[in-house]
N, C-alpha and C. Protein backbone atom coordinates (compact mmCIF):
# COMPACT_ATOMS: atom_id res chain seq x y z
N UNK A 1 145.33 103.84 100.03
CA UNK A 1 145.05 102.88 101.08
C UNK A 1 145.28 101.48 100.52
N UNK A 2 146.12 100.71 101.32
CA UNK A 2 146.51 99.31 100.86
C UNK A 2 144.85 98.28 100.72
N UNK A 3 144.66 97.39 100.12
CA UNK A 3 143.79 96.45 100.43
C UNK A 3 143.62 95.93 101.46
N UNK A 4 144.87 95.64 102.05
CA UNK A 4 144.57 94.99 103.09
C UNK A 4 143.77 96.07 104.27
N UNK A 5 144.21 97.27 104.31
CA UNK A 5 143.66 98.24 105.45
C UNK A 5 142.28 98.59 105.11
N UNK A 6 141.82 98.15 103.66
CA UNK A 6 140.22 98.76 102.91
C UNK A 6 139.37 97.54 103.58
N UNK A 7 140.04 96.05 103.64
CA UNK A 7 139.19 95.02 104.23
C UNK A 7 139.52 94.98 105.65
N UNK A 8 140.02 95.98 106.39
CA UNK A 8 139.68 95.89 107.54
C UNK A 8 138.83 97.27 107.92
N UNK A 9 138.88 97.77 107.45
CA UNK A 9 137.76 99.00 107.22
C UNK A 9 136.75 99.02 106.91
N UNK A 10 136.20 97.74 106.33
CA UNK A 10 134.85 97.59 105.50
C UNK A 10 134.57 96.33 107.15
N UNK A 11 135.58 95.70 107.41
CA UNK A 11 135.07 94.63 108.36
C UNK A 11 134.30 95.37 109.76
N UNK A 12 135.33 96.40 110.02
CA UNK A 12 134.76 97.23 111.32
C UNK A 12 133.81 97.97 110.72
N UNK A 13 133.49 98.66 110.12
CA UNK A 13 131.87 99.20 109.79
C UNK A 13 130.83 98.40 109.19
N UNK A 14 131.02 97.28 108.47
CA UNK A 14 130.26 96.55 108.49
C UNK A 14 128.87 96.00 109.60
N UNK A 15 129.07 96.30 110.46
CA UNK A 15 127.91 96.23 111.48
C UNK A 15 127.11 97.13 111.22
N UNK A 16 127.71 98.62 111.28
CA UNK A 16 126.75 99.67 111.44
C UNK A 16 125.87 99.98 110.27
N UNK A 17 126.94 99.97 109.09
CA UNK A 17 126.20 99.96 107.81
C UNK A 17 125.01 98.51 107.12
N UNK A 18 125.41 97.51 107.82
CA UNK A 18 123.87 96.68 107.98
C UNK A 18 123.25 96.75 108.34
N UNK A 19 123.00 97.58 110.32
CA UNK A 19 121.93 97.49 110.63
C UNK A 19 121.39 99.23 110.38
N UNK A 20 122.10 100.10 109.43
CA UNK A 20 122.19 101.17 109.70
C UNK A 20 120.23 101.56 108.94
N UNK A 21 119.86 103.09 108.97
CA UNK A 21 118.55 102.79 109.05
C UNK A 21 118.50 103.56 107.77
N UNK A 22 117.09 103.99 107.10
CA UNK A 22 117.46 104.38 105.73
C UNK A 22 117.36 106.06 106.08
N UNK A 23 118.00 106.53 104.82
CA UNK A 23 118.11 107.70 104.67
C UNK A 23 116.85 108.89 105.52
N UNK A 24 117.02 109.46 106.37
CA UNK A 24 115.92 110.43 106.88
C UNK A 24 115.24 109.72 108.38
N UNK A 25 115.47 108.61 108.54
CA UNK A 25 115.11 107.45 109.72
C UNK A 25 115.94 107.85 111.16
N UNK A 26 115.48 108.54 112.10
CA UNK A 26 116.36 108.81 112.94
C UNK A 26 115.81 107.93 114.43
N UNK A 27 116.51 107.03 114.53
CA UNK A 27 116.57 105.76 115.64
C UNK A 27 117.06 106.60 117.12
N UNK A 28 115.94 106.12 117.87
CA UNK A 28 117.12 106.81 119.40
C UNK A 28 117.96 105.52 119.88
N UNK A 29 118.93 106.56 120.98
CA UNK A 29 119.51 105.21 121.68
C UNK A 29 118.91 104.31 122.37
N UNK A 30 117.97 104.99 122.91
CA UNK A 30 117.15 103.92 124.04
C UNK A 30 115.65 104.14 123.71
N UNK A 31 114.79 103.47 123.59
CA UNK A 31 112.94 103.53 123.36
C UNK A 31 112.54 104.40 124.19
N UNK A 32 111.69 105.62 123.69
CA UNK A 32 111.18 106.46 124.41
C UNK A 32 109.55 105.99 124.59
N UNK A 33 109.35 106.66 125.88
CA UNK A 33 107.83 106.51 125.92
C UNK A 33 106.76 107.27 125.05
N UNK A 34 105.43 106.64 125.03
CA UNK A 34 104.73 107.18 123.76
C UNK A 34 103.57 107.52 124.55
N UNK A 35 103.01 108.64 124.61
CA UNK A 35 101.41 109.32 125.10
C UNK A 35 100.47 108.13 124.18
N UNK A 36 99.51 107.57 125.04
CA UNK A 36 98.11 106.99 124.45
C UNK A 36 97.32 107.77 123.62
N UNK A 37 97.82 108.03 122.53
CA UNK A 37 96.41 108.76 121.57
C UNK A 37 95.40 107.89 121.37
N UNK A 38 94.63 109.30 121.34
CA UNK A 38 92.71 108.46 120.92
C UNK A 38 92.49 108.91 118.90
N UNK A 39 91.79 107.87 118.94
CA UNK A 39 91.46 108.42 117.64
C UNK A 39 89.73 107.35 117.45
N UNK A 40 89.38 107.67 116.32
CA UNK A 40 88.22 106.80 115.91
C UNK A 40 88.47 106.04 114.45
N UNK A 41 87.54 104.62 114.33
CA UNK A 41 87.92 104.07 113.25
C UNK A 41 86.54 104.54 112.26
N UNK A 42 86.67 103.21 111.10
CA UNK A 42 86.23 103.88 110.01
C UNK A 42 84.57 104.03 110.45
N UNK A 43 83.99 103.46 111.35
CA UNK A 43 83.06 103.33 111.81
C UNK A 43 82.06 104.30 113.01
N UNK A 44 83.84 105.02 113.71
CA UNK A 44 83.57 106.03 114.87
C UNK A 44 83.35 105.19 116.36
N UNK A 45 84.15 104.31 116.10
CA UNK A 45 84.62 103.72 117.12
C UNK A 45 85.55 104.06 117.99
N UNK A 46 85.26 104.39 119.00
CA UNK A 46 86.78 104.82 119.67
C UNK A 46 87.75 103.65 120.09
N UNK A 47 89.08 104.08 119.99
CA UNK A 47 90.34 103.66 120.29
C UNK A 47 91.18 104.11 120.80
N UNK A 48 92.52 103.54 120.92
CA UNK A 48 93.78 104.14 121.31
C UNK A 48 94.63 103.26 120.98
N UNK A 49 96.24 104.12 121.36
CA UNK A 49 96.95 103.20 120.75
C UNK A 49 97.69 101.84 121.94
N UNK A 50 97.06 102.00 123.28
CA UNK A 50 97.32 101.17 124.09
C UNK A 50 96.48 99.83 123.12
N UNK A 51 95.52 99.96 122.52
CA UNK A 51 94.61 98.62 122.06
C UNK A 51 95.44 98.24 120.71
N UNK A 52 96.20 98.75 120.17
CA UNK A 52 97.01 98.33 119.68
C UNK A 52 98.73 97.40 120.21
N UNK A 53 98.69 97.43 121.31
CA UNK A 53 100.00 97.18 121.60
C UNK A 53 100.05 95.53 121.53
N UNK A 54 101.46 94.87 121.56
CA UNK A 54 101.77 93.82 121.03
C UNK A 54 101.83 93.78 119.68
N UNK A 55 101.79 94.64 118.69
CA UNK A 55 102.76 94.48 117.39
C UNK A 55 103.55 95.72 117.45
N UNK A 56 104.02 95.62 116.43
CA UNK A 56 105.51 96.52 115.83
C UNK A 56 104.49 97.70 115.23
N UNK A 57 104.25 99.01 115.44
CA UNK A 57 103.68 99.80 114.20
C UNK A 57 104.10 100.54 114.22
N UNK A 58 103.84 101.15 112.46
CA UNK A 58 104.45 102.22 112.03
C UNK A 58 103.63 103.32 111.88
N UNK A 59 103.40 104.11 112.66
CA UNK A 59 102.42 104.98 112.83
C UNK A 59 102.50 106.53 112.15
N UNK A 60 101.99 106.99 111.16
CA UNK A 60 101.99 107.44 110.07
C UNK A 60 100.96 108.64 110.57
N UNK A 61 101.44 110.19 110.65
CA UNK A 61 100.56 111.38 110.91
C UNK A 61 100.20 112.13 109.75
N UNK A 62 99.46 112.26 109.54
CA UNK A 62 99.11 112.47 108.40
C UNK A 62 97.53 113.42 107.91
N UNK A 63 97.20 113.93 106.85
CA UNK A 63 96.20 114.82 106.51
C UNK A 63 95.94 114.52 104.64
N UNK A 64 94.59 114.85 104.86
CA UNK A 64 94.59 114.85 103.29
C UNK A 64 94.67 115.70 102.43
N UNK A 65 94.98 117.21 103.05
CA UNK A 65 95.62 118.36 102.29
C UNK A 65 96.88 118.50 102.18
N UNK A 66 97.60 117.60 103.22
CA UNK A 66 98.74 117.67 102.75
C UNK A 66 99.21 116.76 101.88
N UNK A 67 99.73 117.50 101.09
CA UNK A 67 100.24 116.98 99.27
C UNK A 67 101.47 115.47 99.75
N UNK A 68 102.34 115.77 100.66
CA UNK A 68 103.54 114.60 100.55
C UNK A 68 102.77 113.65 100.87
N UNK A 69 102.07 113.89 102.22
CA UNK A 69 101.19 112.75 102.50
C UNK A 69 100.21 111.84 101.72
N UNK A 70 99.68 112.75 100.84
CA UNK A 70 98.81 112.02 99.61
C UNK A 70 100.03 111.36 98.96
N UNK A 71 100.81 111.58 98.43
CA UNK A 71 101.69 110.65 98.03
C UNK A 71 102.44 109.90 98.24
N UNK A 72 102.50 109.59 99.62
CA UNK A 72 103.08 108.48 100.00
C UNK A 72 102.08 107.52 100.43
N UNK A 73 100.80 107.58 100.60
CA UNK A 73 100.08 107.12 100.87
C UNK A 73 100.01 105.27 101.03
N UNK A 74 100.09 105.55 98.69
CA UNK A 74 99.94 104.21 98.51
C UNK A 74 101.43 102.87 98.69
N UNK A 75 102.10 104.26 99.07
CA UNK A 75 103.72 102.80 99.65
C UNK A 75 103.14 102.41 100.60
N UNK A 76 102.62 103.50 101.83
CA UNK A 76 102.03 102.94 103.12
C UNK A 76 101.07 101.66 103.08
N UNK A 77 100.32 101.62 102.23
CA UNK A 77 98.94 100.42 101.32
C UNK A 77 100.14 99.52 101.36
N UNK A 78 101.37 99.64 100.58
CA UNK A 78 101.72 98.37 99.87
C UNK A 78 102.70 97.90 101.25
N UNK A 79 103.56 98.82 101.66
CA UNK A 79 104.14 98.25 102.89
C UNK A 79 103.14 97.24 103.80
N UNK A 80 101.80 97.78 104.25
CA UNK A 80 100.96 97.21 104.95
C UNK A 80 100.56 95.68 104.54
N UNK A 81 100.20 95.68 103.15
CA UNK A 81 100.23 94.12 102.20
C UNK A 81 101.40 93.43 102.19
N UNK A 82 102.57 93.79 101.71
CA UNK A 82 103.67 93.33 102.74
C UNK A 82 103.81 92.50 104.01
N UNK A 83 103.88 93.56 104.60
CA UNK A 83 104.27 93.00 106.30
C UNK A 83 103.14 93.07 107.03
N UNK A 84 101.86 94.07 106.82
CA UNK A 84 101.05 93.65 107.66
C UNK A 84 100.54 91.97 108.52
N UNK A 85 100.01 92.00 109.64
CA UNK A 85 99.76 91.15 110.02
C UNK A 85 99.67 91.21 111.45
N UNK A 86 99.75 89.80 112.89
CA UNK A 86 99.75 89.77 114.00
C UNK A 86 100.47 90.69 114.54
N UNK A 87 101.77 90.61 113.79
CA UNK A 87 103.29 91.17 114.59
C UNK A 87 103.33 92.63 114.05
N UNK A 88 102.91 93.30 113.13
CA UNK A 88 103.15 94.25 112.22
C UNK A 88 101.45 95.35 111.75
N UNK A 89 101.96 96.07 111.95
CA UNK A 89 100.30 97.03 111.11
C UNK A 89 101.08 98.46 110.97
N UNK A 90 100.90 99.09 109.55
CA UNK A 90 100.79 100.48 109.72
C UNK A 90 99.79 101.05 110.24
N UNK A 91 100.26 102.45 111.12
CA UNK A 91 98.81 102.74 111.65
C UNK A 91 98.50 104.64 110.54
N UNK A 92 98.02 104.77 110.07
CA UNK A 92 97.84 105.74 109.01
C UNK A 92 97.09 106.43 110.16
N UNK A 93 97.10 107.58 110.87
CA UNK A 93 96.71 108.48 111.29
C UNK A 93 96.32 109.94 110.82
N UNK A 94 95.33 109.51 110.37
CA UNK A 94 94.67 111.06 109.87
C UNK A 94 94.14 112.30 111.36
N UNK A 95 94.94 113.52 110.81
CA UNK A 95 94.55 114.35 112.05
C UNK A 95 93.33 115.55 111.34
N UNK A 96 92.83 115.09 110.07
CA UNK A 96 91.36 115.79 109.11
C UNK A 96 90.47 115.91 110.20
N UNK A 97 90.06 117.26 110.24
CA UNK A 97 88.79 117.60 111.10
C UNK A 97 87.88 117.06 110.60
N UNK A 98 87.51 117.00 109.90
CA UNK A 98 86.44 116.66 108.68
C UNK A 98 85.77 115.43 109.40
N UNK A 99 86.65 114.44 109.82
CA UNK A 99 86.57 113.38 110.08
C UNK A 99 86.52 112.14 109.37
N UNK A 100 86.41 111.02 109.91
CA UNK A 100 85.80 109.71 108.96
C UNK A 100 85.25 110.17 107.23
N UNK A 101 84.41 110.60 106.94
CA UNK A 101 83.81 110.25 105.63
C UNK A 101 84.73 111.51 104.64
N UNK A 102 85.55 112.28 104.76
CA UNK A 102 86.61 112.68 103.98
C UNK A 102 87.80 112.02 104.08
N UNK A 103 88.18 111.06 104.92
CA UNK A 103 89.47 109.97 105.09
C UNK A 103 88.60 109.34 103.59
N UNK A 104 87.62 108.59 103.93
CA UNK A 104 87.07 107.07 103.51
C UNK A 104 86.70 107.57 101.26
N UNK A 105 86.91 109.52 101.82
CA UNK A 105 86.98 109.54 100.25
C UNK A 105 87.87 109.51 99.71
N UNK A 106 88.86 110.12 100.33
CA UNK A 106 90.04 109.76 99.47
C UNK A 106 90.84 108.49 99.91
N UNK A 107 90.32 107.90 100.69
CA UNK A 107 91.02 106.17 100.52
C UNK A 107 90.49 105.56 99.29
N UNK A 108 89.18 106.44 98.99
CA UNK A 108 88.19 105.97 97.68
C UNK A 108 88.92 105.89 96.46
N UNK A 109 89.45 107.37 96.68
CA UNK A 109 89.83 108.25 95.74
C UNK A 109 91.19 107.33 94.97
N UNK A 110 92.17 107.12 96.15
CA UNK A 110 93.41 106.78 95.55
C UNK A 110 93.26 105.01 95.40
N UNK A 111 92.30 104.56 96.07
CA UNK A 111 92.16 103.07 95.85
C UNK A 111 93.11 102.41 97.41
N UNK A 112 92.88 102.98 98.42
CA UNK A 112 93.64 102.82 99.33
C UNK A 112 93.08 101.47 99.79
N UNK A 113 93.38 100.06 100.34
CA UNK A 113 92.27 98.79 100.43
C UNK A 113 93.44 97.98 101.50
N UNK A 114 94.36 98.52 101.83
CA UNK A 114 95.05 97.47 102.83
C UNK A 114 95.41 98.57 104.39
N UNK A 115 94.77 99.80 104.19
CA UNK A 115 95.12 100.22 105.32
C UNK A 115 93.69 100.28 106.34
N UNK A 116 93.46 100.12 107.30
CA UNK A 116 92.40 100.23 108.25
C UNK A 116 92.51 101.95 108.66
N UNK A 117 91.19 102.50 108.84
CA UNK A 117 91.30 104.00 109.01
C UNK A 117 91.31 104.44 110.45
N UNK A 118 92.25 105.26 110.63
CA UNK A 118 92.29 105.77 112.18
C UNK A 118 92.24 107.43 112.13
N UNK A 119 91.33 108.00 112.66
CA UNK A 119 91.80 109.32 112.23
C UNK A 119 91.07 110.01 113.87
N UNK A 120 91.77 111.15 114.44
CA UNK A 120 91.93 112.10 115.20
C UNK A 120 91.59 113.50 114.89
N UNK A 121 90.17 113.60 115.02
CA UNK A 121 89.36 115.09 114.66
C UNK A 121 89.93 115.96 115.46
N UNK A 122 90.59 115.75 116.84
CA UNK A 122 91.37 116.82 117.82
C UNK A 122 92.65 117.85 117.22
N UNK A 123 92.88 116.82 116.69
CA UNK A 123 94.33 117.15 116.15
C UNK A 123 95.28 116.98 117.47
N UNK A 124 94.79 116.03 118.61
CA UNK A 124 95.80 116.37 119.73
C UNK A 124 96.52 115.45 119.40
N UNK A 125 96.54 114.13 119.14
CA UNK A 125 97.74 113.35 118.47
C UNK A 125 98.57 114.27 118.15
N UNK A 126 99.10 114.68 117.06
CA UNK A 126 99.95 115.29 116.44
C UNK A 126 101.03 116.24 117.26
N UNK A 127 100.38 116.97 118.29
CA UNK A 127 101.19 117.57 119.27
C UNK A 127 101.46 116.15 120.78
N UNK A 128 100.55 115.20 120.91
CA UNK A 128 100.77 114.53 122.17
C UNK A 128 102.37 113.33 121.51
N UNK A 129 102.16 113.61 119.92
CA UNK A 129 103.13 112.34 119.21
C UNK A 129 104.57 113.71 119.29
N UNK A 130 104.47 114.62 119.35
CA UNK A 130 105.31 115.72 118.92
C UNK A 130 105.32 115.63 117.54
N UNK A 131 104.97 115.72 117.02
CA UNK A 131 104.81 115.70 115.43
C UNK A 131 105.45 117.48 115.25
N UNK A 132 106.60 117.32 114.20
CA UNK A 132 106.87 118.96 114.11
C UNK A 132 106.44 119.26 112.75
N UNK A 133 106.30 118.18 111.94
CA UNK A 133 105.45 118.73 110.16
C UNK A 133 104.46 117.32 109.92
N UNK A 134 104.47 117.06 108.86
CA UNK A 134 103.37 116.30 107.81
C UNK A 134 104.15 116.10 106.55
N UNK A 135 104.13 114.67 106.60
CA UNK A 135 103.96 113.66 107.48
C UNK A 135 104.95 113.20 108.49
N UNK A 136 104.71 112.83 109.83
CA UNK A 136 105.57 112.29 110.79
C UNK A 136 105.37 110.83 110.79
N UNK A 137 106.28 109.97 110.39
CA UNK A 137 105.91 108.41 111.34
C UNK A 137 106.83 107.89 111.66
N UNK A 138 106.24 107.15 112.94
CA UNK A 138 106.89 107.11 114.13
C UNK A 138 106.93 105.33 114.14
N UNK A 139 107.94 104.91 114.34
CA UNK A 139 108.33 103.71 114.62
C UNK A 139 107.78 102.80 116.06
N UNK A 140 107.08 102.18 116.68
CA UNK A 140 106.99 101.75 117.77
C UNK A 140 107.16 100.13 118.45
N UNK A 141 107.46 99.95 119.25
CA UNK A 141 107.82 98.39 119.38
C UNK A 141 106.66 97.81 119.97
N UNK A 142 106.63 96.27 120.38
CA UNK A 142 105.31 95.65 120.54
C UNK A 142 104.92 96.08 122.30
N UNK A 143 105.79 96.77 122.83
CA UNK A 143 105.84 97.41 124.12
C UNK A 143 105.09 98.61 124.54
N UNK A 144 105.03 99.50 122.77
CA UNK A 144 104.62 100.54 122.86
C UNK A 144 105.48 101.68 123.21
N UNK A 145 106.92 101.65 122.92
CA UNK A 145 107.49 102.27 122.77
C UNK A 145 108.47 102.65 121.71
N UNK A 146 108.66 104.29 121.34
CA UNK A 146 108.82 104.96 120.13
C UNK A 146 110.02 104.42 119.68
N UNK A 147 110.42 103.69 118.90
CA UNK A 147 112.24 103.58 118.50
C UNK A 147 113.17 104.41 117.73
N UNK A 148 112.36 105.24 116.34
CA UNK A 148 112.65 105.96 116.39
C UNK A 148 111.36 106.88 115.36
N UNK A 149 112.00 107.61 114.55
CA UNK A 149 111.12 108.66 113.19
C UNK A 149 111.73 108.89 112.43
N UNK A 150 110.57 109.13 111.31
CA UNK A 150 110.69 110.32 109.63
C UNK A 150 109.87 111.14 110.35
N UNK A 151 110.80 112.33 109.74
CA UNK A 151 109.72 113.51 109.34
C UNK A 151 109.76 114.12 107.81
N UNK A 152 108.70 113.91 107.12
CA UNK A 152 108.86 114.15 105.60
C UNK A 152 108.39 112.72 105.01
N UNK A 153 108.27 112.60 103.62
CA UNK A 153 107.85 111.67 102.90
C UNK A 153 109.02 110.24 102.66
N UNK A 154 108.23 109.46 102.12
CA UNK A 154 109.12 108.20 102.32
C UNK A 154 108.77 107.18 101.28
N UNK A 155 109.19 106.41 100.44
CA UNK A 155 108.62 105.51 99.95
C UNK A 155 109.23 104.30 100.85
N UNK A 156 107.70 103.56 101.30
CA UNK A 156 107.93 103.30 102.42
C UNK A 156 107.77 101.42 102.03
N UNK A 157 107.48 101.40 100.88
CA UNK A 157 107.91 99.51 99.79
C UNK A 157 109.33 99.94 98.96
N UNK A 158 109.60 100.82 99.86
CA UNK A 158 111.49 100.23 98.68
C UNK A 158 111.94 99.50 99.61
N UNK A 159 112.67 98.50 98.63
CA UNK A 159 113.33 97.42 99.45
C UNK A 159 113.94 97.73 100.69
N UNK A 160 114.79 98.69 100.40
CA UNK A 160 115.48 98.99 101.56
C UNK A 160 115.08 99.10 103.03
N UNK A 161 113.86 99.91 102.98
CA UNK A 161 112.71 100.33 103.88
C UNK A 161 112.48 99.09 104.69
N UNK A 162 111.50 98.00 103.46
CA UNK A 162 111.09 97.04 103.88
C UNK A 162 111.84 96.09 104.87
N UNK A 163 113.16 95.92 104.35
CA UNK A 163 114.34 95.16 104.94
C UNK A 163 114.44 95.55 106.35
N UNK A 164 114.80 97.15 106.31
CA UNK A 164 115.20 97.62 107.63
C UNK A 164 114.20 97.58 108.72
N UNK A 165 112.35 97.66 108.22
CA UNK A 165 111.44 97.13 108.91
C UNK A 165 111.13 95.77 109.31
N UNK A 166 111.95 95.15 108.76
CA UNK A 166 111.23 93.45 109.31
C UNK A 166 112.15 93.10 109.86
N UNK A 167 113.14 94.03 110.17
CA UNK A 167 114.36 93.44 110.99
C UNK A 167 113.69 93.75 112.39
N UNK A 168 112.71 94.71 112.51
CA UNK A 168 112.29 95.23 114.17
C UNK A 168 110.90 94.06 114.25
N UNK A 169 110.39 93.40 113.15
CA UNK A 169 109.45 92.46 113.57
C UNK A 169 109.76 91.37 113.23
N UNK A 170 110.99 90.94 112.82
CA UNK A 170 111.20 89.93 113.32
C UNK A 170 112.17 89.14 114.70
């Protein structure tokens, strides 16, 4: 391939491969709608995720037996220190029957201190999000609608990540 045909080849994909998403990130074409899950905070407060709307979140399904999930945990912490804020929050969704005070041990446990606790004793999140494994998280806009998902683990402070996330809040 001549040079000249490699820089017009890099010019026409150049769009896609900038805004393209990271490895395992599957974006739809158009924002799907998202079911209102309930869950409770660290307190047993009830919520939903309508009382969240007006930021960007990254809503994270999750358990504390499951092993990937424990380990991605603390990117989720550092992403949140990051970008958290007005426009931005991970939402860490624990679906532990257990409830509240087995989340709040192992947030203990791993030193978890930038995520706020949301967790769902139903386990109906997980089927109302379609969640098909652990961990699922789900991308959402300040509308409240899904943009896209992971399913599987993520380190979710590599640059790359980060980049491709602050492009949807900013």
């Amino acid at each position: 391939m001549s040079l000249r045909k490699l820089a017009f080849a890099l010019l026409v994909a150049w769009p896609s491969i900038s805004n393209a998403a990271p490895q395992g990130f599957a974006l739809h074409d158009t924002p799907q709608p998202v079911i209102n899950v309930r869950f409770v905070t660290h307190d047993g407060t009830r919520a939903d995720m309508e009382s969240l709307r007006g930021k960007v979140l990254l809503v994270n399904v999750w358990a504390t037996w499951c092993i990937p999930c424990r380990e991605e945990m603390p990117t989720l912490g550092a992403l949140q220190a990051a970008l958290g804020g007005d426009k931005f929050e991970v939402v860490a969704l624990s679906i532990d029957k257990a409830g509240p005070p087995v989340v709040q041990r192992f947030y203990d446990e791993i030193g978890v201190t930038h995520l706020k606790m949301y967790v769902d004793q139903t386990m109906l999140s997980a089927t109302a999000l379609r969640t098909v494994g652990l961990p699922t998280t789900i991308l959402i806009n300040a509308e409240g609608q899904e943009l896209g998902r992971l399913v599987g683990p993520a380190k979710w402070d590599d640059p790359e990540m980060v980049s491709f996330l602050r492009g949807y809040i900013e």
